[in-house]
PDB file of N, CA and C in Angstrom:
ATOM      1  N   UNK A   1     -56.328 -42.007  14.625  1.00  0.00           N
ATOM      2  CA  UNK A   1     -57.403 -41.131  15.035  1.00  0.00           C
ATOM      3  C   UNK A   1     -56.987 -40.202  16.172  1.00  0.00           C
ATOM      4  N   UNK A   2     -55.725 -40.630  16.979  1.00  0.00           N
ATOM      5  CA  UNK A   2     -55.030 -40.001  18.050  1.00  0.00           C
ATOM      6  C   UNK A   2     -54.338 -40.015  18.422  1.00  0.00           C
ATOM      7  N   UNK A   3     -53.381 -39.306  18.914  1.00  0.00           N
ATOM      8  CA  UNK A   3     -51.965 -39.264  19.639  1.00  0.00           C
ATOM      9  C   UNK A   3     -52.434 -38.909  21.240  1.00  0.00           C
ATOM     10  N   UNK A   4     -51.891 -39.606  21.851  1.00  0.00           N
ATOM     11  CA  UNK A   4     -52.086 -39.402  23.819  1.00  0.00           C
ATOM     12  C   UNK A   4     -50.735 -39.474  24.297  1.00  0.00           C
ATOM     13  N   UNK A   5     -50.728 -39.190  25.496  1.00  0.00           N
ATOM     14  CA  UNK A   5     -49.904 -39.482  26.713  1.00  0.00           C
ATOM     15  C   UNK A   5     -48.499 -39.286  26.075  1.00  0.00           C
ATOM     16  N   UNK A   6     -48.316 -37.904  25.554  1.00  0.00           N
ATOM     17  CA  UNK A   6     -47.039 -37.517  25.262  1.00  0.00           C
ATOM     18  C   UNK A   6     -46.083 -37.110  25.998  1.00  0.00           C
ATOM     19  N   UNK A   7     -44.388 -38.060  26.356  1.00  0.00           N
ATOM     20  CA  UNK A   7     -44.505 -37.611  27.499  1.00  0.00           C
ATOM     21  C   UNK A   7     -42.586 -37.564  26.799  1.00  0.00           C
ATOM     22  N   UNK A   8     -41.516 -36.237  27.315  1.00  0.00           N
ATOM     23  CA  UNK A   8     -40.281 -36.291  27.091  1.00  0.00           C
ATOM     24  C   UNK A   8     -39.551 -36.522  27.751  1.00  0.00           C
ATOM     25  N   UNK A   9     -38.968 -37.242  28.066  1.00  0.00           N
ATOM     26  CA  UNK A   9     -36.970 -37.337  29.310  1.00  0.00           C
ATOM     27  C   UNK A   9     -35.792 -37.505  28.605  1.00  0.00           C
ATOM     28  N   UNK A  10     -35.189 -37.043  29.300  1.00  0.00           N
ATOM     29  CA  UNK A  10     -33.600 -37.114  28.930  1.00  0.00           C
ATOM     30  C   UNK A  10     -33.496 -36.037  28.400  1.00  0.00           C
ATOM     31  N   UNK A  11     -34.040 -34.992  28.262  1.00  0.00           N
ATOM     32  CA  UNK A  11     -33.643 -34.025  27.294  1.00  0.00           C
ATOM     33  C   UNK A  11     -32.518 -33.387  27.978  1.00  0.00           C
ATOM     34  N   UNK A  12     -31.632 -33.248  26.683  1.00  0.00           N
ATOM     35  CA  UNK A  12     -30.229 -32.361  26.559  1.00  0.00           C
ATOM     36  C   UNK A  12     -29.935 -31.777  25.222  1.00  0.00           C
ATOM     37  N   UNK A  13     -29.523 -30.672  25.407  1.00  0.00           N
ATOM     38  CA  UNK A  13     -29.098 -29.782  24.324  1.00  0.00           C
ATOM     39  C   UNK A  13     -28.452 -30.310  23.094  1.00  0.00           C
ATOM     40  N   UNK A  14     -29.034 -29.956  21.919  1.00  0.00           N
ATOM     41  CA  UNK A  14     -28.645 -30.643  20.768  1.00  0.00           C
ATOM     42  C   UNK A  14     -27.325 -30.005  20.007  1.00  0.00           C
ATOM     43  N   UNK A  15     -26.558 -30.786  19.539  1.00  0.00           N
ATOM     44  CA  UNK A  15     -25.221 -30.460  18.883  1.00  0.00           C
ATOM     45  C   UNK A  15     -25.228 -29.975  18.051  1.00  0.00           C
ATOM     46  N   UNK A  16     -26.381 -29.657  17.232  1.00  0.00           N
ATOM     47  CA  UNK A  16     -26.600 -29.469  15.989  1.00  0.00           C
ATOM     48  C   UNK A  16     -27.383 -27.804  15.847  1.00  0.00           C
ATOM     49  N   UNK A  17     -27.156 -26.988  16.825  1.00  0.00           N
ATOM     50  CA  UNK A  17     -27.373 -25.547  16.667  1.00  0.00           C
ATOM     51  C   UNK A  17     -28.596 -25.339  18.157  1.00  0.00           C
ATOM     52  N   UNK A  18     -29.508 -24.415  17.918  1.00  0.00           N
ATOM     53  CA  UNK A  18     -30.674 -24.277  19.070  1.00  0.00           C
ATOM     54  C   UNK A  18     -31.611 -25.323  18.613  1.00  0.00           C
ATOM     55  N   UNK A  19     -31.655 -26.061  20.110  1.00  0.00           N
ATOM     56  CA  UNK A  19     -32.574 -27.328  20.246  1.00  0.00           C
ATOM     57  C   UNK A  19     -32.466 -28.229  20.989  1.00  0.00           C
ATOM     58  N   UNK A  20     -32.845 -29.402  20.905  1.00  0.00           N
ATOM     59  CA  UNK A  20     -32.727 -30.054  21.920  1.00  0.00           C
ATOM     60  C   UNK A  20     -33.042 -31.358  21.584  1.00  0.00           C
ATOM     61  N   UNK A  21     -32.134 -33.046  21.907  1.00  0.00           N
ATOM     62  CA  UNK A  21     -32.584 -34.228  22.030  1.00  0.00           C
ATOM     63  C   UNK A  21     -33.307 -34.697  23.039  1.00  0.00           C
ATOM     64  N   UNK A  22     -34.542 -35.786  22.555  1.00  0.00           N
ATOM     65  CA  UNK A  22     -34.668 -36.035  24.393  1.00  0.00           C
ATOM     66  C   UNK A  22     -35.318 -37.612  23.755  1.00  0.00           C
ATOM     67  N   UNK A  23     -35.876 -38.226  25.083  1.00  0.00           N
ATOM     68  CA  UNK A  23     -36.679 -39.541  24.900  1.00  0.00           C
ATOM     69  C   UNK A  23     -38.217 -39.284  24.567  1.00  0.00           C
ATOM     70  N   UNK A  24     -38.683 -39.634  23.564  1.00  0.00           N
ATOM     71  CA  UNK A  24     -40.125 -39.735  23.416  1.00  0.00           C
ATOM     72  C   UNK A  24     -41.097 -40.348  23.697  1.00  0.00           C
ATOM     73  N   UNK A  25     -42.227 -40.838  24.441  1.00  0.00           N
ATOM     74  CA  UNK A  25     -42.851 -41.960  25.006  1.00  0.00           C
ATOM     75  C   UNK A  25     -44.053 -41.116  23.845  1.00  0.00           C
ATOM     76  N   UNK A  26     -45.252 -41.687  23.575  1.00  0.00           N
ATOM     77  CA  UNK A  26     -46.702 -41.509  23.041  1.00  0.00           C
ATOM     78  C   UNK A  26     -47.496 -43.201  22.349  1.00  0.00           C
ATOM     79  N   UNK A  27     -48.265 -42.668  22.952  1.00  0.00           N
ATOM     80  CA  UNK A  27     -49.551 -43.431  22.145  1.00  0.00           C
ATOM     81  C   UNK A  27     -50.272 -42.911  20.828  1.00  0.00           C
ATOM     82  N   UNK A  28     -50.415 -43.503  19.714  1.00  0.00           N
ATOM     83  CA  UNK A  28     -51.456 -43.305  18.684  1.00  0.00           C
ATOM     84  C   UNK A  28     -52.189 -44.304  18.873  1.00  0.00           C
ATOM     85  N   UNK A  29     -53.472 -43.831  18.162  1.00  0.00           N
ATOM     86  CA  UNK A  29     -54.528 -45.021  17.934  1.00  0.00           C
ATOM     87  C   UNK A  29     -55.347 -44.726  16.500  1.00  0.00           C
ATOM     88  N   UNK A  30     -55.337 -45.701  16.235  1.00  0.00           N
ATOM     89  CA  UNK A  30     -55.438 -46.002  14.361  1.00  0.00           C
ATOM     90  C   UNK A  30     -56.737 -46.641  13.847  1.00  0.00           C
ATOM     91  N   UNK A  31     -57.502 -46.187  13.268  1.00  0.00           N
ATOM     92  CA  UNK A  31     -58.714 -47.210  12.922  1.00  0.00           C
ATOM     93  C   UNK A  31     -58.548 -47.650  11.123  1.00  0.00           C
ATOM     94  N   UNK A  32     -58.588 -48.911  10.990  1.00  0.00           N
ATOM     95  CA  UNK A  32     -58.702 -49.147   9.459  1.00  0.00           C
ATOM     96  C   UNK A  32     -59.470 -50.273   9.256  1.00  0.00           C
ATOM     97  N   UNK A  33     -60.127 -50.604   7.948  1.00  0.00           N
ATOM     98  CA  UNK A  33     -61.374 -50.771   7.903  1.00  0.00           C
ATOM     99  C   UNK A  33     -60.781 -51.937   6.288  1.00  0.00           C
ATOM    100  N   UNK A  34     -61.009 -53.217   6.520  1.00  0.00           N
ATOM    101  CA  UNK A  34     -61.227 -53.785   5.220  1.00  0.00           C
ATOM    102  C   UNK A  34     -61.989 -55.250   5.288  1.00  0.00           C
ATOM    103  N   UNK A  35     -61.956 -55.837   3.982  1.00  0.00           N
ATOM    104  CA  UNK A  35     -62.681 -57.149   3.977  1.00  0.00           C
ATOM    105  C   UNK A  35     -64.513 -56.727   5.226  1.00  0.00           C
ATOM    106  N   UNK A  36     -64.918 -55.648   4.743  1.00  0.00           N
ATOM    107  CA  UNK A  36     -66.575 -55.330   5.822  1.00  0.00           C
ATOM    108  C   UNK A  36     -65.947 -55.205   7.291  1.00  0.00           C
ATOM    109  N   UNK A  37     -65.386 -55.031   7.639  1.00  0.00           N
ATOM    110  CA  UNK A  37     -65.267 -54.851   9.498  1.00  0.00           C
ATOM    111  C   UNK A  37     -63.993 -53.761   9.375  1.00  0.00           C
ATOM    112  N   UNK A  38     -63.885 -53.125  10.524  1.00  0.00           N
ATOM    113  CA  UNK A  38     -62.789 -51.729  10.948  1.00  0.00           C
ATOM    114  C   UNK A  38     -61.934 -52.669  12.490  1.00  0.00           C
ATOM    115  N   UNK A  39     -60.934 -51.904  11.941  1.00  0.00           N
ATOM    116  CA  UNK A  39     -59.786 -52.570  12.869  1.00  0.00           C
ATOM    117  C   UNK A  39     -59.564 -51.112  13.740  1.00  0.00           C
ATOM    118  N   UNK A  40     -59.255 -51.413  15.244  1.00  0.00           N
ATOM    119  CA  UNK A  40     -59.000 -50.114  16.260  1.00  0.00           C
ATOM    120  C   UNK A  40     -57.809 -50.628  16.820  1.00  0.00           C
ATOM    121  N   UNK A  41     -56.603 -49.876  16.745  1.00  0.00           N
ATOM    122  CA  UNK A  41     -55.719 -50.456  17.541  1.00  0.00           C
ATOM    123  C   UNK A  41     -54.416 -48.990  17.950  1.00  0.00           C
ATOM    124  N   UNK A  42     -54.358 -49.290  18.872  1.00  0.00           N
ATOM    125  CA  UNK A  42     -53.083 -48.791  19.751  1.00  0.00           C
ATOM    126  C   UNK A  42     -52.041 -49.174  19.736  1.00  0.00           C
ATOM    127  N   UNK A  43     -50.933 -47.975  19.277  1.00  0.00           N
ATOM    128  CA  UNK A  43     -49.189 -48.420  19.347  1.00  0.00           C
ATOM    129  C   UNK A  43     -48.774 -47.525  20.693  1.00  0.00           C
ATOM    130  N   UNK A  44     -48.048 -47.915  21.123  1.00  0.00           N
ATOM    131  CA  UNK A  44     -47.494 -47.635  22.184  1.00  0.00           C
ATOM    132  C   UNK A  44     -46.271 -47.272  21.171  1.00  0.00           C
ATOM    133  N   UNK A  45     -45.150 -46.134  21.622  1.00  0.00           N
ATOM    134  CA  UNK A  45     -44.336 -45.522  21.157  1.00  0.00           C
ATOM    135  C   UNK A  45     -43.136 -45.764  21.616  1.00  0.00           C
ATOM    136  N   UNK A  46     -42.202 -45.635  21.101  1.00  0.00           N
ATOM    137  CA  UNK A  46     -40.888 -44.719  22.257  1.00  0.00           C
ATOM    138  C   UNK A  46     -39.710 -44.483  21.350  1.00  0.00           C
ATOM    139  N   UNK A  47     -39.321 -43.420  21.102  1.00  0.00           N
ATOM    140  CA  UNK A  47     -38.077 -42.946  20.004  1.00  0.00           C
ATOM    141  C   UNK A  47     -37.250 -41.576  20.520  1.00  0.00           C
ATOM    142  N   UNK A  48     -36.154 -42.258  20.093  1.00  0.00           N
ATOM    143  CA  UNK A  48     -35.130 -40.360  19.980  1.00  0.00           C
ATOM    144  C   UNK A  48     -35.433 -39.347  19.209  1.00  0.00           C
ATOM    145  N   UNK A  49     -36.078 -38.419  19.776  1.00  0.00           N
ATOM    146  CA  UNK A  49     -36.269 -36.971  18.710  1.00  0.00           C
ATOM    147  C   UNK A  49     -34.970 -35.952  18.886  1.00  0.00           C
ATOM    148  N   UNK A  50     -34.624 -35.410  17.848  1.00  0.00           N
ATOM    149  CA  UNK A  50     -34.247 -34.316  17.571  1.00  0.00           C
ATOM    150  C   UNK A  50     -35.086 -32.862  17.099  1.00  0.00           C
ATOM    151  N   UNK A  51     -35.092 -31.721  18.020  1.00  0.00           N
ATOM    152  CA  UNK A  51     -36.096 -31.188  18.165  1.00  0.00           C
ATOM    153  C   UNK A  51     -34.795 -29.677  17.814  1.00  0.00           C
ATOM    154  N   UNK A  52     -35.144 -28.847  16.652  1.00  0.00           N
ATOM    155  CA  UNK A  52     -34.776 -27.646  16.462  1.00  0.00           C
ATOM    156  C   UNK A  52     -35.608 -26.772  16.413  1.00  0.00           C
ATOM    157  N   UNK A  53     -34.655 -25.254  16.356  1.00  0.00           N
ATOM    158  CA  UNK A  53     -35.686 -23.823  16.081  1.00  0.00           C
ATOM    159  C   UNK A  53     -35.239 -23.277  14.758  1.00  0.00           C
ATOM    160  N   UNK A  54     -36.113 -23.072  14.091  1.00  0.00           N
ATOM    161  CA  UNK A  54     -35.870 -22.616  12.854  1.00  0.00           C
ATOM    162  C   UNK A  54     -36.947 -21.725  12.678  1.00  0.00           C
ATOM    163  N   UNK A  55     -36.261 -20.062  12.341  1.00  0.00           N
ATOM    164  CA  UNK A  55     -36.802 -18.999  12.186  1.00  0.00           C
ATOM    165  C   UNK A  55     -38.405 -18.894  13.320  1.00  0.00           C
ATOM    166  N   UNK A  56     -37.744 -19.354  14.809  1.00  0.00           N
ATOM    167  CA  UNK A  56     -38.933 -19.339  15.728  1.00  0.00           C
ATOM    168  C   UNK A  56     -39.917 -20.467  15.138  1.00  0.00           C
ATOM    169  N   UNK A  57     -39.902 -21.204  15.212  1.00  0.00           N
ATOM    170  CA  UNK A  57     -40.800 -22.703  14.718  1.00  0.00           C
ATOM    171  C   UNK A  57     -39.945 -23.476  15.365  1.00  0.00           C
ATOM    172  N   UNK A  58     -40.390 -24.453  15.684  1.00  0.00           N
ATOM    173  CA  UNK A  58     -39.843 -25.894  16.435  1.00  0.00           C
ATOM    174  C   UNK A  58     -40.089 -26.823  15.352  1.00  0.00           C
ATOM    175  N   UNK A  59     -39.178 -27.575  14.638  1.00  0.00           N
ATOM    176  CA  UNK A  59     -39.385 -28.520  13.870  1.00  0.00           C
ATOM    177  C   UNK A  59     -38.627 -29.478  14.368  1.00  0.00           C
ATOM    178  N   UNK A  60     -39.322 -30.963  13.915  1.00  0.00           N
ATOM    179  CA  UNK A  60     -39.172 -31.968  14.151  1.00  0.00           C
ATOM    180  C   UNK A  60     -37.393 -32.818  13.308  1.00  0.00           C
ATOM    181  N   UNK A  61     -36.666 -32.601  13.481  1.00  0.00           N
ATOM    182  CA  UNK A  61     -35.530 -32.560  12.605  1.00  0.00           C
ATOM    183  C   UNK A  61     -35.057 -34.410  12.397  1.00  0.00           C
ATOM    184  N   UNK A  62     -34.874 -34.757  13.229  1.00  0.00           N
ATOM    185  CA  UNK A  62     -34.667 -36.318  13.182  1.00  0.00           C
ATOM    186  C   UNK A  62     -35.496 -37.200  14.479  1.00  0.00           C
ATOM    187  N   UNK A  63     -36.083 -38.617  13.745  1.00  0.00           N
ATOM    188  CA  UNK A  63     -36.648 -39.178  14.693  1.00  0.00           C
ATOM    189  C   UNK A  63     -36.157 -40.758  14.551  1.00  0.00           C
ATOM    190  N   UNK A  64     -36.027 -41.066  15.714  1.00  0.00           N
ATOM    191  CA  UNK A  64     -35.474 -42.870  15.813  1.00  0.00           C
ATOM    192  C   UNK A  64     -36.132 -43.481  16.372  1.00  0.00           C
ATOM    193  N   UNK A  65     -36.945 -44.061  16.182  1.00  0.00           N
ATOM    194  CA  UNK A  65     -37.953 -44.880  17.108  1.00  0.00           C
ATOM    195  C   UNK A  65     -37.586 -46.295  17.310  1.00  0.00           C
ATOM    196  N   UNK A  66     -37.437 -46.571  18.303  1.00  0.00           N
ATOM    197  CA  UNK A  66     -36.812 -47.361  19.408  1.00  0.00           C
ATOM    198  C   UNK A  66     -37.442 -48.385  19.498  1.00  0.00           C
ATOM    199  N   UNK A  67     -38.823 -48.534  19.785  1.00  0.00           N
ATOM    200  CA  UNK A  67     -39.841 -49.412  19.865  1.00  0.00           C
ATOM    201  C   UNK A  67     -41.114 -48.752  19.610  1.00  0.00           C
ATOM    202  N   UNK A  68     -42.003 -50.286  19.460  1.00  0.00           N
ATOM    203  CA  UNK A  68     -43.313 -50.034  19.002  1.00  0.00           C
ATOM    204  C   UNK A  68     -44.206 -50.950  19.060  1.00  0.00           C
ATOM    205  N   UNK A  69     -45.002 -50.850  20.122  1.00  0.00           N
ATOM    206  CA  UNK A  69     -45.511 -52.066  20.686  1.00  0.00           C
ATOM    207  C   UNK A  69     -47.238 -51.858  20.409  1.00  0.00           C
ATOM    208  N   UNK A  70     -47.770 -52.795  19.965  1.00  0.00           N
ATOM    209  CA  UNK A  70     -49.467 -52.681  18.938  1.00  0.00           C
ATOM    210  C   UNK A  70     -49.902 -53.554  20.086  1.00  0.00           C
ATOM    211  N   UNK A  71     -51.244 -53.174  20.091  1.00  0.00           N
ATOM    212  CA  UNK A  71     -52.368 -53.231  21.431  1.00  0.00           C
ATOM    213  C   UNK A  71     -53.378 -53.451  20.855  1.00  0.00           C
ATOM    214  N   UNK A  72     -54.912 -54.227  21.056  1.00  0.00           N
ATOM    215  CA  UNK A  72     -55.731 -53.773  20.478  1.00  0.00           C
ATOM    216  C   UNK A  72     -56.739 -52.811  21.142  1.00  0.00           C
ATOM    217  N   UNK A  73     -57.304 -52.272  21.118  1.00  0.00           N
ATOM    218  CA  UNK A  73     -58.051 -50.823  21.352  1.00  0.00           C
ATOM    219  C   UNK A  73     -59.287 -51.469  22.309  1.00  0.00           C
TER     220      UNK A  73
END
């Protein structure tokens, strides 16, 4: 239902043309719903992005996620 507290470090210039690697921290939060009751829960994030420019657009090129830690809401 949301992405929060997006936050980047480490960033350094990517090898792979204009762009850039860095550390990713974020929160999502997810609602799903079965057996009559809805489930709310929070992942805590953290992964290596690879972040390029292509024709002025920033696309998301490779992602490694590191950890992933579930909370309940």
């Amino acid at each position: 239902t949301s992405i929060d507290a997006v936050k980047l470090s480490d960033l350094k210039p990517s090898a792979e043309g204009f762009g850039f690697q860095a550390l990713a921290a974020w929160t999502a939060t997810a609602r799903a719903s079965h057996w009559g009751h809805t489930h709310v829960r929070s992942v805590d994030y953290r992964a290596l992005v690879d972040v390029i420019e292509v024709d002025k657009i920033w696309k998301l090129r490779e992602i490694t996620v590191l950890e992933a830690r579930m909370k309940d809401a």
